[in-house]
Protein backbone atom coordinates (compact mmCIF):
# COMPACT_ATOMS: atom_id res chain seq x y z
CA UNK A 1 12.12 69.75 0.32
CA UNK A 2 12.57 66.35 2.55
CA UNK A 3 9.70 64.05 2.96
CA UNK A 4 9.82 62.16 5.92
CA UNK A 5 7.52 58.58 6.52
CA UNK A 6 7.58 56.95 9.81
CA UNK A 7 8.17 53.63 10.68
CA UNK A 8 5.96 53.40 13.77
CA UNK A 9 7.04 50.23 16.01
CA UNK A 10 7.02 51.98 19.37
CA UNK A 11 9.93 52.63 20.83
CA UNK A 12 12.17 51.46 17.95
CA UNK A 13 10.09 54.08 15.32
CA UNK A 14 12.54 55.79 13.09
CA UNK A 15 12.16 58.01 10.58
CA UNK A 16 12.97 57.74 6.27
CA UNK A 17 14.02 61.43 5.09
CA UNK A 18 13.80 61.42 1.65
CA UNK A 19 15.30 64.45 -0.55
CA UNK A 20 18.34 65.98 -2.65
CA UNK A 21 21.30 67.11 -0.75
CA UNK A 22 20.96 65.14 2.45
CA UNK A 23 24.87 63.52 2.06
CA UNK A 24 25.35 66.95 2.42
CA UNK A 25 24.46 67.27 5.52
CA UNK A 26 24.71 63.67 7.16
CA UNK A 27 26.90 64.89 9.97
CA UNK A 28 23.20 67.18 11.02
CA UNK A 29 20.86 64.28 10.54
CA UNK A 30 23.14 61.66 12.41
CA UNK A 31 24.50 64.06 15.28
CA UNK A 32 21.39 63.32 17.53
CA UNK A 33 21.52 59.59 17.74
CA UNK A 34 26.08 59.87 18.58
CA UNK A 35 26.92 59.40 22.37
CA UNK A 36 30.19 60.77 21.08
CA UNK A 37 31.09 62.27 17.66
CA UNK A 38 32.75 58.63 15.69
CA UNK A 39 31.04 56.73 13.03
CA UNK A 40 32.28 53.64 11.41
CA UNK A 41 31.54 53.39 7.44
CA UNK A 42 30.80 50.19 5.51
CA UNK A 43 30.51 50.80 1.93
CA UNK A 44 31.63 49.18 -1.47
CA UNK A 45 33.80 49.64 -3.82
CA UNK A 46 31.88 51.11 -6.31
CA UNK A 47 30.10 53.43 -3.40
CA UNK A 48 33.25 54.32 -1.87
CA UNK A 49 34.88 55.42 -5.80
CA UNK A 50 31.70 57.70 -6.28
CA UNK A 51 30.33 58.74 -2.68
CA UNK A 52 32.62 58.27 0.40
CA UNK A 53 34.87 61.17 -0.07
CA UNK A 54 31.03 63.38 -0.47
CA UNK A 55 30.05 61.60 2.91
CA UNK A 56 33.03 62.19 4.68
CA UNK A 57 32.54 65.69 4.22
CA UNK A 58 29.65 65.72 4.72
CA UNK A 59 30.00 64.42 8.38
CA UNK A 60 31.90 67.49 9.14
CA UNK A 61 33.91 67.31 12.22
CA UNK A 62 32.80 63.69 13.09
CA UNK A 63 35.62 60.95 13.29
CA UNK A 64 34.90 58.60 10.80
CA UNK A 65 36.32 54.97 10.04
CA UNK A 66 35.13 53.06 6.86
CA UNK A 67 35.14 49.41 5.28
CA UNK A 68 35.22 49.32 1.48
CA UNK A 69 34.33 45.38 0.41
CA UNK A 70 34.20 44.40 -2.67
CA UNK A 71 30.87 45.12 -4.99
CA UNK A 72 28.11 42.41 -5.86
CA UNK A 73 25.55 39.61 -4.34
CA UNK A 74 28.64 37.26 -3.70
CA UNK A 75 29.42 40.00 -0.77
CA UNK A 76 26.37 38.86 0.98
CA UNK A 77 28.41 35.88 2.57
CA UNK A 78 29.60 34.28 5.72
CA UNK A 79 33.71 35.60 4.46
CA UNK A 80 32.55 38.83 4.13
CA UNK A 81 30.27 38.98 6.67
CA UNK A 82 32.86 37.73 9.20
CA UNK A 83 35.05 40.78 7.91
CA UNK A 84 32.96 43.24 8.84
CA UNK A 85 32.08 42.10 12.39
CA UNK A 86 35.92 41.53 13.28
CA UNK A 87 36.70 45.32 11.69
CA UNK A 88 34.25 47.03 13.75
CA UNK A 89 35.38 45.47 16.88
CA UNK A 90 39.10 46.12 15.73
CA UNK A 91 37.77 49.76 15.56
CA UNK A 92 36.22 49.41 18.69
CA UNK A 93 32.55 49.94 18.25
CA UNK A 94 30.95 50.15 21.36
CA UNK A 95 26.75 49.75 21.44
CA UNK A 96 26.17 53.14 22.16
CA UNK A 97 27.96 53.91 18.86
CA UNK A 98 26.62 53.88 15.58
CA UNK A 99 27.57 51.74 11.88
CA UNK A 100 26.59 53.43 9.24
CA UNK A 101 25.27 50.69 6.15
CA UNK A 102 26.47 53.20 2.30
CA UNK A 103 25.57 51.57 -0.42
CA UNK A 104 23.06 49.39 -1.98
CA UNK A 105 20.77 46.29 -0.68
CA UNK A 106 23.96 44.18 -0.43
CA UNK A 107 25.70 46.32 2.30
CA UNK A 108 22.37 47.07 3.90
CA UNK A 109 21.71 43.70 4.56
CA UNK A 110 25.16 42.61 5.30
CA UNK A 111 25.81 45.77 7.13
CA UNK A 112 22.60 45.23 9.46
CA UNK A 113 23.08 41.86 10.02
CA UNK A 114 26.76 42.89 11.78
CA UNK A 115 25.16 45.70 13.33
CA UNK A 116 22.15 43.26 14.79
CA UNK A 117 24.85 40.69 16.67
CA UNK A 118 28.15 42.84 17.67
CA UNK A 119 27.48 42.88 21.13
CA UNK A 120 24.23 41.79 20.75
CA UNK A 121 23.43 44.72 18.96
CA UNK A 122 24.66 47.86 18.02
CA UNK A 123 22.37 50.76 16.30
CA UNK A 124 22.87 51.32 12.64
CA UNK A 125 21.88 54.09 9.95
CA UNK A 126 21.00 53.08 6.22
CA UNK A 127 22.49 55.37 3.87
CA UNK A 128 20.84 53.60 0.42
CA UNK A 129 22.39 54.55 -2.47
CA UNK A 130 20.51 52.77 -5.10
CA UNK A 131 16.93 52.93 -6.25
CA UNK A 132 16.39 49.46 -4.68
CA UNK A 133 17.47 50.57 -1.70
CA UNK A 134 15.76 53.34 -0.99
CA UNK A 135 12.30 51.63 -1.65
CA UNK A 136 12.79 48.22 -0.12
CA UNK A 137 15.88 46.64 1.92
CA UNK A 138 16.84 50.06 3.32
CA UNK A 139 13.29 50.30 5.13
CA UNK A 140 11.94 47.68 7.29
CA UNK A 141 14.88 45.54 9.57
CA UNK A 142 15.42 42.63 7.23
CA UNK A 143 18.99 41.88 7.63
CA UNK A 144 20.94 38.77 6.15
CA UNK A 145 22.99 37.10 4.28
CA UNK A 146 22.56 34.38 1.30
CA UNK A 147 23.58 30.79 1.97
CA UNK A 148 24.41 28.12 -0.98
CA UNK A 149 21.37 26.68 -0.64
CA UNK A 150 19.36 30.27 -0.71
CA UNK A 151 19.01 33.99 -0.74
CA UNK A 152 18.76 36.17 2.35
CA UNK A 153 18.21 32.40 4.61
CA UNK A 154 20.42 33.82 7.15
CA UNK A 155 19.74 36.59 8.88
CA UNK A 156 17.86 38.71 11.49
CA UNK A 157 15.22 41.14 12.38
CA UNK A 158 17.12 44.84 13.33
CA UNK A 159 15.44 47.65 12.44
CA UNK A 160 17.80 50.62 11.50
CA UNK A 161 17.57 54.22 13.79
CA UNK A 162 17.59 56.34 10.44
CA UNK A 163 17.32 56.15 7.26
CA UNK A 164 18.34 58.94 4.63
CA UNK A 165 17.58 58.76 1.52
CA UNK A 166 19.22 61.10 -1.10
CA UNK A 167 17.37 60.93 -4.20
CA UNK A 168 20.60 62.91 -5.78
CA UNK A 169 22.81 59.81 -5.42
CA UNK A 170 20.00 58.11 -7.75
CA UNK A 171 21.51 60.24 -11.10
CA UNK A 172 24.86 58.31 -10.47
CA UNK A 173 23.23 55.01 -11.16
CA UNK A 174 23.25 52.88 -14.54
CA UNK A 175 20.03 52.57 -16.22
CA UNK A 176 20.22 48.87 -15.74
CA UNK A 177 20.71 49.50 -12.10
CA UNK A 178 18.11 51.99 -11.97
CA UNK A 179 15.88 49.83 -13.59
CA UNK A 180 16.21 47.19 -11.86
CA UNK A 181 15.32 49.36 -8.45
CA UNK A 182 11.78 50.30 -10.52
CA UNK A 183 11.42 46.32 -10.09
CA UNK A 184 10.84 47.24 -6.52
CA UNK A 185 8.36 49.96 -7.55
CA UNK A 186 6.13 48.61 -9.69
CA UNK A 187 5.54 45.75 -7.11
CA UNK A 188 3.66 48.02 -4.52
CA UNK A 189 1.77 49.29 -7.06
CA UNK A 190 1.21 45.39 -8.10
CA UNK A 191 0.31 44.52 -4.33
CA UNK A 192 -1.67 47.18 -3.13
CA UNK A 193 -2.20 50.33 -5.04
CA UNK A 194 -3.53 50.74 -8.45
CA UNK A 195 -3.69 54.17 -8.55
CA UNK A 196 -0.28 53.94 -8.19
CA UNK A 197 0.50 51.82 -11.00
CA UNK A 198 -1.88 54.16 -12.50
CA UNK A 199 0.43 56.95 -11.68
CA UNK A 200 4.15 54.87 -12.82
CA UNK A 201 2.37 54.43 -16.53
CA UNK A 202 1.57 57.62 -16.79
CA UNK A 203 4.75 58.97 -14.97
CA UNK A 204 7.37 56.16 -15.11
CA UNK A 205 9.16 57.30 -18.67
CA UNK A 206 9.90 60.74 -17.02
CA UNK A 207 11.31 59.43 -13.90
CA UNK A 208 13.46 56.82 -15.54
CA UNK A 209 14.72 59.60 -17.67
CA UNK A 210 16.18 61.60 -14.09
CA UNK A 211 13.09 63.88 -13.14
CA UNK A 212 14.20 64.21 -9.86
CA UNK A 213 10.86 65.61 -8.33
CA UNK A 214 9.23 62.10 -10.12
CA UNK A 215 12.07 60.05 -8.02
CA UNK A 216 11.66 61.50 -5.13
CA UNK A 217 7.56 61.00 -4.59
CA UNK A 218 8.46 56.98 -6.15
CA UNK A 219 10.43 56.64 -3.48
CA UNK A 220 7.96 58.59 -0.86
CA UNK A 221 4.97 56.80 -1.85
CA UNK A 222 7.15 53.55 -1.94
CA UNK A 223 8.12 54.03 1.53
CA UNK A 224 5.46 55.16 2.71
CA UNK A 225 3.59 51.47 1.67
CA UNK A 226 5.94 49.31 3.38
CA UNK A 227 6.32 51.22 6.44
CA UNK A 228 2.33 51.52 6.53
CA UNK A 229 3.09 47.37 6.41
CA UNK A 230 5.67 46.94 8.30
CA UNK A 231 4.14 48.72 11.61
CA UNK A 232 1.11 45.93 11.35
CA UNK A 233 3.61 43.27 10.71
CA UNK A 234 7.08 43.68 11.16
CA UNK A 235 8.09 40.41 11.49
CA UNK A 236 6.40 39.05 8.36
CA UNK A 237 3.53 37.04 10.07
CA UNK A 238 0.82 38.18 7.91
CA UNK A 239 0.50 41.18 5.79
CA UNK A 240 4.78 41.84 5.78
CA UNK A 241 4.13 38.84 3.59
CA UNK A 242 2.77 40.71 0.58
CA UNK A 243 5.76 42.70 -0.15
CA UNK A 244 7.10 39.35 -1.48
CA UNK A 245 5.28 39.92 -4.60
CA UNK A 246 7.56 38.17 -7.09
CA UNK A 247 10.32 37.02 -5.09
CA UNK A 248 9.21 33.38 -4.70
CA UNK A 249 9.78 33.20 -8.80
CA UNK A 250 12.82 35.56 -8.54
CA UNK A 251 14.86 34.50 -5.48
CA UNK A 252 14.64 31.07 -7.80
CA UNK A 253 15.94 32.71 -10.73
CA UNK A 254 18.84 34.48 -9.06
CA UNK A 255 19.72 30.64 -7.48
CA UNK A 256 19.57 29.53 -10.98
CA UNK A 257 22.09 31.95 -12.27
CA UNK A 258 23.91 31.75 -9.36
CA UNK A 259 23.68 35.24 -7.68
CA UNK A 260 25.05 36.68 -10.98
CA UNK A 261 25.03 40.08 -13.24
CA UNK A 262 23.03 37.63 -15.56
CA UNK A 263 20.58 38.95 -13.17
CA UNK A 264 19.71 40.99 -10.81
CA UNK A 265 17.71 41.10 -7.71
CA UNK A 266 15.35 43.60 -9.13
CA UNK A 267 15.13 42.20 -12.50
CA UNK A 268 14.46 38.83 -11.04
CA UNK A 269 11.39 40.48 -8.93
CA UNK A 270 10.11 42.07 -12.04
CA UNK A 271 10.36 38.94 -14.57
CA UNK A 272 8.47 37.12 -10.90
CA UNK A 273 5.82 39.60 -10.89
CA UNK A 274 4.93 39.39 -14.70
CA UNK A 275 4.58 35.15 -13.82
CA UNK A 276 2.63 35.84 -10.11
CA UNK A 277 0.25 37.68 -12.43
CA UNK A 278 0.28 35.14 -15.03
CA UNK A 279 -0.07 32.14 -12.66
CA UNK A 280 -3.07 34.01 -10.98
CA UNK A 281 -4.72 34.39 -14.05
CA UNK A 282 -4.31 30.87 -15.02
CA UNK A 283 -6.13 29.90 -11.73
CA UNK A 284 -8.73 32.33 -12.44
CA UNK A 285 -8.16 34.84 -9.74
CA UNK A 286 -8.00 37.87 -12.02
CA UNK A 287 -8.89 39.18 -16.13
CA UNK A 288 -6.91 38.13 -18.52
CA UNK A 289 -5.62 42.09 -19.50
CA UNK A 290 -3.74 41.84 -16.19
CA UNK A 291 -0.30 39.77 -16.91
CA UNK A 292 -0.89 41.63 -20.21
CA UNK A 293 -0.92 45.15 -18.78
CA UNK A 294 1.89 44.18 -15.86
CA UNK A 295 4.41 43.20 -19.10
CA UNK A 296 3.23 46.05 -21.31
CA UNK A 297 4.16 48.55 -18.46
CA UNK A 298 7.52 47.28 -17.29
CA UNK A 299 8.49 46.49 -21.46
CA UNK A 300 7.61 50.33 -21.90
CA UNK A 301 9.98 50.82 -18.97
CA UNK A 302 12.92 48.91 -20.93
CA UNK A 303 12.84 46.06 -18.36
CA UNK A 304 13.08 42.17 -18.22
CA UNK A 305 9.52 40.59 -18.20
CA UNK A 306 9.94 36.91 -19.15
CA UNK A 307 12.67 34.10 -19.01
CA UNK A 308 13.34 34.69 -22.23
CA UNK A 309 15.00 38.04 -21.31
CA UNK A 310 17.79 36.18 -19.29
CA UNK A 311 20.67 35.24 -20.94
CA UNK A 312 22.30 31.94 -20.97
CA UNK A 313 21.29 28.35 -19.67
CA UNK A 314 18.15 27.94 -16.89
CA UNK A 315 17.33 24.80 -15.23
CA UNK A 316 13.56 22.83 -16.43
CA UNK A 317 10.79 23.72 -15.05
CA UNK A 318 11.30 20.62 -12.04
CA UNK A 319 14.52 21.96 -11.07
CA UNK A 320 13.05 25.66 -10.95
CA UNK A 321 10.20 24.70 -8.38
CA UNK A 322 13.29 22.98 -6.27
CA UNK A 323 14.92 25.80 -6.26
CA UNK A 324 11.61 27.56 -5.05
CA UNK A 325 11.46 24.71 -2.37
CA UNK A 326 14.53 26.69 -0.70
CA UNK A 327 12.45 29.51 -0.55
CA UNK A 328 12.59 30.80 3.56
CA UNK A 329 8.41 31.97 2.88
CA UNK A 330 8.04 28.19 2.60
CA UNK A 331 5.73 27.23 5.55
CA UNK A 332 4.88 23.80 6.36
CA UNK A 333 6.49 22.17 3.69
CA UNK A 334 4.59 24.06 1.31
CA UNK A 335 5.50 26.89 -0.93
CA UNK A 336 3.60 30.38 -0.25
CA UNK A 337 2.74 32.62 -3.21
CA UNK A 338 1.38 36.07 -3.54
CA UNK A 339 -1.12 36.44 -6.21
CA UNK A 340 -3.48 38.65 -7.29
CA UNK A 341 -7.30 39.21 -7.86
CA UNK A 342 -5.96 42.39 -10.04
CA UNK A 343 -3.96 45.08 -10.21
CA UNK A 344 -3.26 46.59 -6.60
CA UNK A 345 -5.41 43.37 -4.90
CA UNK A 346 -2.27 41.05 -3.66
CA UNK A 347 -2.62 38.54 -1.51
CA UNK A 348 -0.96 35.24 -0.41
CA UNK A 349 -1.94 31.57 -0.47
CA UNK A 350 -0.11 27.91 -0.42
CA UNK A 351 -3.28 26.66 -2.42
CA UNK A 352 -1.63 26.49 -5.78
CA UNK A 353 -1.67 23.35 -8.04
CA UNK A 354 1.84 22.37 -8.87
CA UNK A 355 0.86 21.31 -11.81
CA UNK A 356 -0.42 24.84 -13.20
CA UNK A 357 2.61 26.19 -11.93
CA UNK A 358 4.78 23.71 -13.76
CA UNK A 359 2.42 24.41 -16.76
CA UNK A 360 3.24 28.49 -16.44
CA UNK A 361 7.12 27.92 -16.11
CA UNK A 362 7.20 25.32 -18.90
CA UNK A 363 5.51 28.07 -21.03
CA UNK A 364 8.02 30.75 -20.35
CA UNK A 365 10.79 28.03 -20.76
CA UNK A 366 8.72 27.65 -23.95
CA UNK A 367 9.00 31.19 -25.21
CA UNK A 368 13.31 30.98 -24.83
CA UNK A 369 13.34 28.62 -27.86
């Protein structure tokens, strides 16, 4: 069975098919969008050793071209970016045509970022192959790239025609990879749903451990939140905001360990969502059993929760709020947070002492001695 969420933003809507099989059959799903039967593939390496010989069947009879770059954050750069953009116009993509992003949140983003300024745009499908993927950068137009100074501060708005999700491409993932997609899962649980998190403690072991029907409604219900967001918000005026949970802690912590397999992007929004909950608490927006129950869940799940769980050296606690200061959510000088009244109850403020956020990242400095 495919589940399908829409992404409803008028005439750009598209559709998220979620299933098993559907590499299979990505020749079907992509035929009505061609003007004439030629993709052009942008994958990585570790993608294209596992999957691009499975999606090249899978095509069928359609021509098909492909990029293989190399694996990791450090893709998600002006070299590589500028790469891309002069291969598909070596191969001739015209607008009409269609780039297909395979692979994780690196390619997407890179990928749609090509895809949103060849010839001022060209249309482009998101074939997510990691957990992460499939529940977050695949969905929503965020495109980019990271910049010395930052994460994802270069980019653009370009929403995707189609997105297909094959939940079967998910059992080819390390548990550290896989794990570090949950991340992503647990947050909109976090932000806005606790009978969702309700559902991942009772249900997250199983999934982690490959139930495939499990996956596939994470992923469903996953979607189905941020689309539900995006549509109000696409462009991350308001609500869009709230899907940040975590990041303005994490996109720090990736700076600090400089884009790295000492971390990942998903481990770094985990670890930030454990110290959103614990700075809100400290301000007195929610119990105290929250932080506790946020790190008791994702330590059940075998995940990082703390700065202690990162290996090697991490800047002081000044030199992690600069790092925040990079932040792109920062808005008038001033850094924006999303906290919490509770578990599902996420919301976002710049009202938040520096001094009790120095206090919480001193403590968790604290607890790596």
């Amino acid at each position: 069975m495919v589940d399908i969420v829409s992404v409803e933003l008028g005439a750009r809507a598209y559709q998220v098919r979620i299933g098993a099989g559907l590499l299979a059959r990505a020749g079907a799903e992509i035929a009505p969008l061609l003007r004439r039967p030629r993709v052009a593939v942008v994958t990585d390496e570790t993608v294209g050793a596992l999957h691009l010989a499975a999606l090249r069947a899978g095509l069928g009879d359609m021509e098909m071209v492909s990029l293989t770059l190399p694996a990791g954050e450090s893709t998600k750069s002006w070299p590589h970016f500028t790469h891309t953009v002069e291969w598909l116009l070596e191969q001739k993509v015209e607008r009409k045509d269609i780039v297909i992003a395979f692979g994780g949140g690196v390619i997407g983003d890179l990928v749609g970022f090509a895809a949103s300024v060849l010839r001022r745009g060209v249309r482009f499908v998101q074939i997510p192959t990691t957990l992460l993927a499939q529940v977050d950068s695949s969905v929503g137009g965020k495109t980019g790239i990271n910049a010395p100074s930052g994460k994802n501060l270069i980019g653009a708005f370009h929403q995707p025609s189609l997105v297909l999700a094959d939940i079967d491409l998910l059992g080819t993932l390390t548990p550290r990879d896989f794990l570090a997609g949950y991340g992503e899962v647990a947050k909109y649980g976090l932000l806005g749903s606790a009978d969702f998190f309700d559902w991942l403690e009772t249900n997250g072991p199983a999934l982690a451990k490959g139930d495939t029907a499990l996956r596939q409604e994470a992923v469903r219900r996953s979607v189905q939140m941020k689309a539900d967001i995006v549509a109000r918000d696409e462009t991350e005026e308001g609500d869009r905001a709230l899907l940040n949970l975590g990041h303005t802690f994490g996109h720090a912590l990736e700076s600090a360990t400089g884009y790295s397999s000492r971390l990942l992007h998903g481990e770094g929004v985990s670890i930030g969502c454990a110290l959103a909950f614990e700075l809100s608490q400290k301000l007195g927006l929610c119990a105290q059993e929250a932080p506790s129950r946020v790190r008791a869940h994702l330590r059940a799940m075998g995940m990082k929760t703390d700065l202690a769980d990162i290996e090697g050296p991490l800047p002081d606690a000044e030199g992690l709020i600069a790092l925040m200061a990079q932040d792109k959510k920062v808005l008038d000088g001033k850094l924006r947070f999303i906290l919490a009244r509770g578990i599902g109850e996420a919301f976002v403020t710049s009202d938040v002492p520096r001094d009790t956020l120095k206090t919480v990242l001193e403590e968790a400095l604290g607890r790596r001695r």
